[in-house]
Protein backbone atom coordinates (compact mmCIF):
# COMPACT_ATOMS: atom_id res chain seq x y z
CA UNK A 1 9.06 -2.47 100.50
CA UNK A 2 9.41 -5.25 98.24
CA UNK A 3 12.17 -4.57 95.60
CA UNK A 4 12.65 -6.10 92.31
CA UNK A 5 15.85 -6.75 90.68
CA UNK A 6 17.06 -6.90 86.51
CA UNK A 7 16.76 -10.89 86.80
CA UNK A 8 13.29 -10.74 88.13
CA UNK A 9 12.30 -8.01 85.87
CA UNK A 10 13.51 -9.72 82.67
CA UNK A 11 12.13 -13.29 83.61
CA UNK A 12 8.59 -11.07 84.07
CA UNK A 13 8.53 -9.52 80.63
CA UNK A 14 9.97 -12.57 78.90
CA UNK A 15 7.18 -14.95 80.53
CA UNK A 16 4.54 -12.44 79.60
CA UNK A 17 5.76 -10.95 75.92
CA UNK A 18 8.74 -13.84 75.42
CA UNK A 19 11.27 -11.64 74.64
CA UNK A 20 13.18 -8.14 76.10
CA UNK A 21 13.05 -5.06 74.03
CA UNK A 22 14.33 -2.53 77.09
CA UNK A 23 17.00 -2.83 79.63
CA UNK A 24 15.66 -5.09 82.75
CA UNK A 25 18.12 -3.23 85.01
CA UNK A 26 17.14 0.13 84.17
CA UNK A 27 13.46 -0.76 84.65
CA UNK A 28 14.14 -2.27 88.07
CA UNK A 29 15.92 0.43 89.11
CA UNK A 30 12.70 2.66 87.79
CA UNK A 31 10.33 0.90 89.49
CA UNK A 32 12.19 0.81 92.85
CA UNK A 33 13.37 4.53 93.08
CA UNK A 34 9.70 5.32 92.02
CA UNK A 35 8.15 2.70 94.52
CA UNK A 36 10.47 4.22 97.50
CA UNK A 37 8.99 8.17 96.02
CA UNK A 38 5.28 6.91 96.11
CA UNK A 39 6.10 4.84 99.84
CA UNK A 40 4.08 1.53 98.04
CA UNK A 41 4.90 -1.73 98.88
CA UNK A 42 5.72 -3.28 95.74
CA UNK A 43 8.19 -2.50 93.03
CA UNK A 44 6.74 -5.16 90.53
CA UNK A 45 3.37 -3.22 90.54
CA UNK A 46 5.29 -0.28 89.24
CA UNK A 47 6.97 -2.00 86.60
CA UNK A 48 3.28 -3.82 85.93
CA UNK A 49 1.85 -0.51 85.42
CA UNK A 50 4.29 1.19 83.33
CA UNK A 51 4.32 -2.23 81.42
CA UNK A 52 0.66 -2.79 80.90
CA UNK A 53 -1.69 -0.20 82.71
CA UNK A 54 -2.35 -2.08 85.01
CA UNK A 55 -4.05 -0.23 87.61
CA UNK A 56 -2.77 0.22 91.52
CA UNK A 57 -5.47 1.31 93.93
CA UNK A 58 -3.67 2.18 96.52
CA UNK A 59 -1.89 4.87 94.36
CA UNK A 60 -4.96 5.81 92.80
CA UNK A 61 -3.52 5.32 89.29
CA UNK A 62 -6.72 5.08 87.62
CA UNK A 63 -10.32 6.15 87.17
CA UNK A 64 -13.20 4.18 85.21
CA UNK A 65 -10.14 2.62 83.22
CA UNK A 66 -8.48 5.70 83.05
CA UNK A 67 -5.41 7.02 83.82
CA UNK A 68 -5.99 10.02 86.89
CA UNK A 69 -3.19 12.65 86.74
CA UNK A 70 -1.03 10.71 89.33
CA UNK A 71 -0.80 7.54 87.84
CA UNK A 72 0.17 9.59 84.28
CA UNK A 73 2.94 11.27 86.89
CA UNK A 74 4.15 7.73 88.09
CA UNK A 75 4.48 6.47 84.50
CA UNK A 76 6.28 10.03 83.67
CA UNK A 77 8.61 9.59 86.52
CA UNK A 78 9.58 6.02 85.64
CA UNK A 79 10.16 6.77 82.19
CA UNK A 80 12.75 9.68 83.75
CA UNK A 81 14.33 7.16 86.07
CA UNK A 82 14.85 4.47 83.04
CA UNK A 83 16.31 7.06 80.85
CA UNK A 84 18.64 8.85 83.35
CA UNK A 85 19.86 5.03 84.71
CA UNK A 86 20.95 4.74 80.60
CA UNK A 87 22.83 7.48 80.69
């Protein structure tokens, strides 16, 4: 599995949106408790897909442009994860 850390996370979201509104840690640690749960191979597709939709096939997180019921689970459980590393 190919883990992401708060560095790589923040240089991601600053080189697409140019600046950091949440905590890169926090969403690292999201997307790689949530990318170990789901047994993918790649933490920054997580954080891509809670970022901007962007779909993952082999999770089957979307239909027809869509979000199916697991990827809205996924994006549910990474929002948990992000809150509860906060707190």
């Amino acid at each position: 599995m190919k883990k992401i850390n708060g560095k790589k996370a923040a240089e991601y979201l600053i080189n697409k949106y140019g600046k950091l509104k949440h905590e890169p840690e926090a969403l690292a640690y999201a997307a790689n408790e949530i990318c170990e749960e789901c047994d993918h191979d790649n933490a920054l597709d997580l954080l891509k897909l809670l970022t901007e939709n962007t779909a993952i096939p082999s999770l089957h997180t979307h239909s027809y442009s869509f979000n199916t019921a697991t990827g809205r689970h996924i994006i549910n459980l990474m929002k948990e994860k992000y809150y509860e590393y906060e707190n």
